[in-house]
PDB file of N, CA and C in Angstrom:
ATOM      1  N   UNK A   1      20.163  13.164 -13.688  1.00  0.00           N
ATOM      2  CA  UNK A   1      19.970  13.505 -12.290  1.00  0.00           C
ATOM      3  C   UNK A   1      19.113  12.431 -11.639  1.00  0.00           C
ATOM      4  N   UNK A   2      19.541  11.852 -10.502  1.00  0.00           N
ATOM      5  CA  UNK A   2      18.868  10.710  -9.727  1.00  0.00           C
ATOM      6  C   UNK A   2      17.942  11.864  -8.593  1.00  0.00           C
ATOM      7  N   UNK A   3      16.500  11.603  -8.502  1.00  0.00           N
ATOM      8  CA  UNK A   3      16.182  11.910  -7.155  1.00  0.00           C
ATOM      9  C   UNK A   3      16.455  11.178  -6.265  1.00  0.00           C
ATOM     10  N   UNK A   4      16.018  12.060  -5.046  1.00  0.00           N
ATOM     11  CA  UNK A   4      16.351  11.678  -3.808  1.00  0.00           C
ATOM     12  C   UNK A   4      15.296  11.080  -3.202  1.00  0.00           C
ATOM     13  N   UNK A   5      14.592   9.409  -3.091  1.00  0.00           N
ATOM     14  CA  UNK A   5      13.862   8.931  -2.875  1.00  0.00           C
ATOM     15  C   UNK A   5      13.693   8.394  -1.357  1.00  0.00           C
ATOM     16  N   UNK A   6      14.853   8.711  -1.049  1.00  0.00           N
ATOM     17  CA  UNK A   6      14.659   7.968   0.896  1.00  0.00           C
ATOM     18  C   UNK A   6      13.733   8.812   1.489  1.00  0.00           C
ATOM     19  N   UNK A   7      12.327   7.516   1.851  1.00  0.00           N
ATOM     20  CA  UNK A   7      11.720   7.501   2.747  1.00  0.00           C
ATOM     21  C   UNK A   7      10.463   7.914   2.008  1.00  0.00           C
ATOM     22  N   UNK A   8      10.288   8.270   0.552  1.00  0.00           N
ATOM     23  CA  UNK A   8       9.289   8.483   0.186  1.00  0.00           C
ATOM     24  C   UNK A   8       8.776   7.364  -0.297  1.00  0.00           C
ATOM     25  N   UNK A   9       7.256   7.304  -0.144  1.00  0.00           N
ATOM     26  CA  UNK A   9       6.299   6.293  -1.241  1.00  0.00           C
ATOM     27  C   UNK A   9       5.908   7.139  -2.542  1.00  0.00           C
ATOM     28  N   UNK A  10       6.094   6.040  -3.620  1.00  0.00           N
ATOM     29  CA  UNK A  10       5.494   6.720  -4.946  1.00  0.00           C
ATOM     30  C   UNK A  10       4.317   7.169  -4.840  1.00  0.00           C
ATOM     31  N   UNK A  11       3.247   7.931  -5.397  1.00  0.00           N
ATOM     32  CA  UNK A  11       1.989   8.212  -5.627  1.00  0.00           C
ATOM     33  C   UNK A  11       1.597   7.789  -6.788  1.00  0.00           C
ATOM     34  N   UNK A  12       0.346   6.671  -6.134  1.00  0.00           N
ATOM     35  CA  UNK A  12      -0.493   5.813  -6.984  1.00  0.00           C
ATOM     36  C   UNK A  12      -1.391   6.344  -7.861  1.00  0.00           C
ATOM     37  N   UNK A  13      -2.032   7.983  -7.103  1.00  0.00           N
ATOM     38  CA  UNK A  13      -3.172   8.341  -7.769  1.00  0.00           C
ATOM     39  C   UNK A  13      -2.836   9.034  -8.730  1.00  0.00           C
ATOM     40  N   UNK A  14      -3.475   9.382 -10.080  1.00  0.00           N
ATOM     41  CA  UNK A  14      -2.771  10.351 -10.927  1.00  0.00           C
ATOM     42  C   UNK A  14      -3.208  11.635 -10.170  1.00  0.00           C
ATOM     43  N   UNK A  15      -2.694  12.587 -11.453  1.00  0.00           N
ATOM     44  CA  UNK A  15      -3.260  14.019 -10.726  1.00  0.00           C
ATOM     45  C   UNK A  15      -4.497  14.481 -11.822  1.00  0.00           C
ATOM     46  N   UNK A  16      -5.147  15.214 -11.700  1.00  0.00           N
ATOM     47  CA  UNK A  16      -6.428  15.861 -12.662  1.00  0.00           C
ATOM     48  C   UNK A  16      -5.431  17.102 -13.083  1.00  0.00           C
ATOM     49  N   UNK A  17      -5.623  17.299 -14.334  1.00  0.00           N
ATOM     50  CA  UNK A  17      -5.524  18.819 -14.946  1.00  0.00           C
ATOM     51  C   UNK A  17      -6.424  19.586 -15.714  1.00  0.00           C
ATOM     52  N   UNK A  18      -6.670  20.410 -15.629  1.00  0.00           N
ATOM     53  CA  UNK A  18      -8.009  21.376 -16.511  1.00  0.00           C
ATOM     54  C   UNK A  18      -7.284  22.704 -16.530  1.00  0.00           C
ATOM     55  N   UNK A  19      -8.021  23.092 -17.519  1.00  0.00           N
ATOM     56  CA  UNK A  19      -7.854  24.461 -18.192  1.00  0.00           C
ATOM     57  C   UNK A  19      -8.736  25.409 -18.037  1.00  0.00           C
ATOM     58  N   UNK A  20      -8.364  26.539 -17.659  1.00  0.00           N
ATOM     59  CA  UNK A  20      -9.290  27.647 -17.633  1.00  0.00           C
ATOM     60  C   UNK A  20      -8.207  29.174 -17.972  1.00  0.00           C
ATOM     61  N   UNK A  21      -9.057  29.868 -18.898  1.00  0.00           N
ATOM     62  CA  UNK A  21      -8.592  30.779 -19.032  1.00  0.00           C
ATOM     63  C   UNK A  21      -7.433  30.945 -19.573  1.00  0.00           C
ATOM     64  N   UNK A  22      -6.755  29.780 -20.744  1.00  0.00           N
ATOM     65  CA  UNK A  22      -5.595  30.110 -20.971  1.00  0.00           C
ATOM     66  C   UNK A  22      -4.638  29.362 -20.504  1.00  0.00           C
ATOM     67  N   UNK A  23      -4.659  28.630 -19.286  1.00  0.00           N
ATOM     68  CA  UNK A  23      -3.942  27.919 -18.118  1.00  0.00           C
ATOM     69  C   UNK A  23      -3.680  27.075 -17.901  1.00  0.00           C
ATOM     70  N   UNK A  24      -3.229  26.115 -17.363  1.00  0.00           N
ATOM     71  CA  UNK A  24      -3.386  24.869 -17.278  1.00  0.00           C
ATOM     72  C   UNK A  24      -3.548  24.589 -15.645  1.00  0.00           C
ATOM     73  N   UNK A  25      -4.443  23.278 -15.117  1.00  0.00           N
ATOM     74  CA  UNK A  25      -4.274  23.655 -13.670  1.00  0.00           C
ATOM     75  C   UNK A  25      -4.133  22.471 -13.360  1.00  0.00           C
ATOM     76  N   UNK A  26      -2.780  21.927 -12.548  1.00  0.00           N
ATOM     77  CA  UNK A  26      -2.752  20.527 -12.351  1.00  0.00           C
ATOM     78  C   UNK A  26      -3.153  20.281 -10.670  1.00  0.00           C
ATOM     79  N   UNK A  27      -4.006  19.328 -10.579  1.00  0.00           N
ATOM     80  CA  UNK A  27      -4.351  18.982  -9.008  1.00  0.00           C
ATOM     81  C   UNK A  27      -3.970  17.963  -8.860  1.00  0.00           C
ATOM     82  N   UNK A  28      -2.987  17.416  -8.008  1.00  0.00           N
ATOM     83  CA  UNK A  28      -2.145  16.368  -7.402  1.00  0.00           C
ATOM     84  C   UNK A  28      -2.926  15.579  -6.357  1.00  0.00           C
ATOM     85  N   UNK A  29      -2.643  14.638  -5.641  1.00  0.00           N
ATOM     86  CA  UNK A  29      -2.480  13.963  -4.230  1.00  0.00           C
ATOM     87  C   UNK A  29      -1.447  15.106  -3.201  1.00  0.00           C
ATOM     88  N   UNK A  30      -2.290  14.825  -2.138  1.00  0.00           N
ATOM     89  CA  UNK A  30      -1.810  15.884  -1.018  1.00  0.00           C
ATOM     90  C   UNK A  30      -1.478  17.253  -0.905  1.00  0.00           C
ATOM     91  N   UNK A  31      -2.535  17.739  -1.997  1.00  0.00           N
ATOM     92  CA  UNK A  31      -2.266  18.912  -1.610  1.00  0.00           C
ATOM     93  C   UNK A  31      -1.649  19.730  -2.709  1.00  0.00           C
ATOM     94  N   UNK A  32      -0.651  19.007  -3.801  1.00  0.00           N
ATOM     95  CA  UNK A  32      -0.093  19.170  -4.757  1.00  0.00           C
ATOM     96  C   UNK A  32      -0.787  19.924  -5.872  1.00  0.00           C
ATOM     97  N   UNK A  33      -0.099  21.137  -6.060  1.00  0.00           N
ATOM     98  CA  UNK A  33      -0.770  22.059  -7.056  1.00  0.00           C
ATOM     99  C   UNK A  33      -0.034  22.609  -8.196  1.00  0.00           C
ATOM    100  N   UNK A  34      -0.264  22.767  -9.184  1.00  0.00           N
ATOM    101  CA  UNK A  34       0.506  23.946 -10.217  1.00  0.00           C
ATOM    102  C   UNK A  34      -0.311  24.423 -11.222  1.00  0.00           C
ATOM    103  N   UNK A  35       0.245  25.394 -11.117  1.00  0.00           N
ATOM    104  CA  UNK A  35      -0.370  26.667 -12.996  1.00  0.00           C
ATOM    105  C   UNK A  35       0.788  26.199 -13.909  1.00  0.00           C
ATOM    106  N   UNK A  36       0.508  26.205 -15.056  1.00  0.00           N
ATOM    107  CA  UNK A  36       1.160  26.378 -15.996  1.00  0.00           C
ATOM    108  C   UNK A  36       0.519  27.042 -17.807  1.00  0.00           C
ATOM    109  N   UNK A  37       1.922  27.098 -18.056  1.00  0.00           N
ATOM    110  CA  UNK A  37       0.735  28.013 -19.309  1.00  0.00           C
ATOM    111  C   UNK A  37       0.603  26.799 -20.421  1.00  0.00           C
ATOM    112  N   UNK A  38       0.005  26.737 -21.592  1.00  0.00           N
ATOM    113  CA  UNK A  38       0.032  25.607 -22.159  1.00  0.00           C
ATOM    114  C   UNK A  38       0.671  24.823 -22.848  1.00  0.00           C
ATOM    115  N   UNK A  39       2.005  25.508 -23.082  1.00  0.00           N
ATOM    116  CA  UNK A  39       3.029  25.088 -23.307  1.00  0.00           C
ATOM    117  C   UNK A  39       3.740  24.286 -23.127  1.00  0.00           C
ATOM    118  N   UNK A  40       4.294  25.185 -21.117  1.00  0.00           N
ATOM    119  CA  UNK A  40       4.507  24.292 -20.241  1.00  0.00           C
ATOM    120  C   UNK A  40       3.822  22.742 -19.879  1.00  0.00           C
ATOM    121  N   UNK A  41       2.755  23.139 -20.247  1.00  0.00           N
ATOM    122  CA  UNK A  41       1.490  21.704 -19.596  1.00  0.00           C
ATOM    123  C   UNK A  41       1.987  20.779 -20.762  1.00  0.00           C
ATOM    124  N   UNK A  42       1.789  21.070 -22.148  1.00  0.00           N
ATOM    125  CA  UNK A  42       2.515  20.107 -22.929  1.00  0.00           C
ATOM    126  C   UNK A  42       3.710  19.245 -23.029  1.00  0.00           C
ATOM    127  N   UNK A  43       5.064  20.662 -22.369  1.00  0.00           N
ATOM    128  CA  UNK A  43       5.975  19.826 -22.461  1.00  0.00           C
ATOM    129  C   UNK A  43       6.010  18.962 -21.372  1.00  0.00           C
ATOM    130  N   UNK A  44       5.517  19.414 -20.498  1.00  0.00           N
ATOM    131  CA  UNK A  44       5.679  18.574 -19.235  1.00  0.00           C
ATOM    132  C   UNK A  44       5.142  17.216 -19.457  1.00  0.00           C
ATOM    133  N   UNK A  45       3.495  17.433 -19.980  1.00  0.00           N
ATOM    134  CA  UNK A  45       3.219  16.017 -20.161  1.00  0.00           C
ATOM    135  C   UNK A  45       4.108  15.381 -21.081  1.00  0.00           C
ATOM    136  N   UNK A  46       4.731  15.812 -22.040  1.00  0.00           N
ATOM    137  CA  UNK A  46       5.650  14.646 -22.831  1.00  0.00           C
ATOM    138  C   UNK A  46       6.518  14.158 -21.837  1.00  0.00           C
ATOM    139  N   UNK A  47       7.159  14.977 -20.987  1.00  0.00           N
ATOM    140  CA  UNK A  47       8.148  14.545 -20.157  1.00  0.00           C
ATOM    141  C   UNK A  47       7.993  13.865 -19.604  1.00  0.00           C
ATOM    142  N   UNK A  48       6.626  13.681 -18.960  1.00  0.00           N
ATOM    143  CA  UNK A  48       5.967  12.447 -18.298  1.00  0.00           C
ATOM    144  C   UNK A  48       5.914  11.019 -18.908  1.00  0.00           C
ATOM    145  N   UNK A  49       5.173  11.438 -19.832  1.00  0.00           N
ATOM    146  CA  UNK A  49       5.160  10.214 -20.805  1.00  0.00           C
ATOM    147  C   UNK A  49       6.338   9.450 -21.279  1.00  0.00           C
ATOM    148  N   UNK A  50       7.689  10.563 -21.734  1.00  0.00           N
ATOM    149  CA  UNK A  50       8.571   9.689 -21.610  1.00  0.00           C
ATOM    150  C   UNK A  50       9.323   8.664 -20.493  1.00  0.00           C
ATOM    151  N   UNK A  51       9.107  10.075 -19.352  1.00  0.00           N
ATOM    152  CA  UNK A  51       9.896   9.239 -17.973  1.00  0.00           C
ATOM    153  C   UNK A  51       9.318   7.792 -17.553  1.00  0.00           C
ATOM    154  N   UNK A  52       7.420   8.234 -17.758  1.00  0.00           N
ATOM    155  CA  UNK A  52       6.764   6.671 -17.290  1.00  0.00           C
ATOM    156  C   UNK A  52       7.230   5.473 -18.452  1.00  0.00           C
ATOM    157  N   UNK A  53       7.450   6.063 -19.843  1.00  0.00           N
ATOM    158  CA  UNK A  53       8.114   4.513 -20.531  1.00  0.00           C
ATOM    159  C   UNK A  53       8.737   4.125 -20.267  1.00  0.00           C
ATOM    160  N   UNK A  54      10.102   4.926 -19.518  1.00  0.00           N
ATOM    161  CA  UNK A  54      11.127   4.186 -19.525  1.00  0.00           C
ATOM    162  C   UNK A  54      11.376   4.183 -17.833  1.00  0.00           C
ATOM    163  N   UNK A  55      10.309   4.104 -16.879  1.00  0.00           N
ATOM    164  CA  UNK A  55       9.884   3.627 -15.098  1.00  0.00           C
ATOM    165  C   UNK A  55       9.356   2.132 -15.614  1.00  0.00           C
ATOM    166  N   UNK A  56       8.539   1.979 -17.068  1.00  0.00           N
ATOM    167  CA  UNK A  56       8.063   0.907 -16.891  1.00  0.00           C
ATOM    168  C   UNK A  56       9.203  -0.672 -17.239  1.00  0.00           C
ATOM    169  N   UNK A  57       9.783   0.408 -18.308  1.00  0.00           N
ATOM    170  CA  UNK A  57      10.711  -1.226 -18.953  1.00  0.00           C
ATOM    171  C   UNK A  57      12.081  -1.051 -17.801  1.00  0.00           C
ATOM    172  N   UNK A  58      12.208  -0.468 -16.862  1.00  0.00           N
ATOM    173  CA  UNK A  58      13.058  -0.450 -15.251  1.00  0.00           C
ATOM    174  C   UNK A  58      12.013  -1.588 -15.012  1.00  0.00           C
ATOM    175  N   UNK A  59      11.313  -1.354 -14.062  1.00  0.00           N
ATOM    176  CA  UNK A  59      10.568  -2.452 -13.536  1.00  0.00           C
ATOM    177  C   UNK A  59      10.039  -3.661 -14.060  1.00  0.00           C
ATOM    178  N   UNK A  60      10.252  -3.731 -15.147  1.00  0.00           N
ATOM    179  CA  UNK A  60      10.116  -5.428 -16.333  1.00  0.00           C
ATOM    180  C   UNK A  60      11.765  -5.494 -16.140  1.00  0.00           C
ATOM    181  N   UNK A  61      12.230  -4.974 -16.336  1.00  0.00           N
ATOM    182  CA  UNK A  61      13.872  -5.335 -15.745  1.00  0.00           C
ATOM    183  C   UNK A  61      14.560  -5.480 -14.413  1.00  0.00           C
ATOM    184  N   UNK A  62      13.886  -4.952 -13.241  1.00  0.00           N
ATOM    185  CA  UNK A  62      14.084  -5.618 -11.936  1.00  0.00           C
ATOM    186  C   UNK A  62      13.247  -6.671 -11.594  1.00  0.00           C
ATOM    187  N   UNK A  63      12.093  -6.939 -12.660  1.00  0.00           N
ATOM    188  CA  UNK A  63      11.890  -8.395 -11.765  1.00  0.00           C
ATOM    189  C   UNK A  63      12.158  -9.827 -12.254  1.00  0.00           C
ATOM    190  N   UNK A  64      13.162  -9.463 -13.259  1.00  0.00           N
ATOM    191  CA  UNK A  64      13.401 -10.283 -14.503  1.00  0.00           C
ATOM    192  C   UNK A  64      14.323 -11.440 -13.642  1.00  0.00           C
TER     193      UNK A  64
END
């Protein structure tokens, strides 16, 4: 699945996440919020981690 990027800028800042109670609590740029349970927070961060490896070797490949 491609997002739909027209007209958006990426976000530079990361986001903070902490835990309370079981939870996970992610705080974004602008406003950007989510709960998740810790599961979720895990898989997600892998998902991250994978997507940013392979955002980075994209961009070593567009400026090649």
């Amino acid at each position: 699945m491609k997002p739909d990027t027209a007209g958006q800028q990426p976000e530079t800042q990361p986001g903070i996440a902490t835990a309370e109670g079981g939870l996970v609590f992610l705080d974004g740029p602008d406003g950007v919020a989510a709960t998740m349970t810790a599961d979720a927070a895990a898989r997600t961060g892998q998902s991250l981690i994978n997507a940013a490896a392979v955002a980075a070797g994209q961009q070593v490949s567009a400026e090649a």
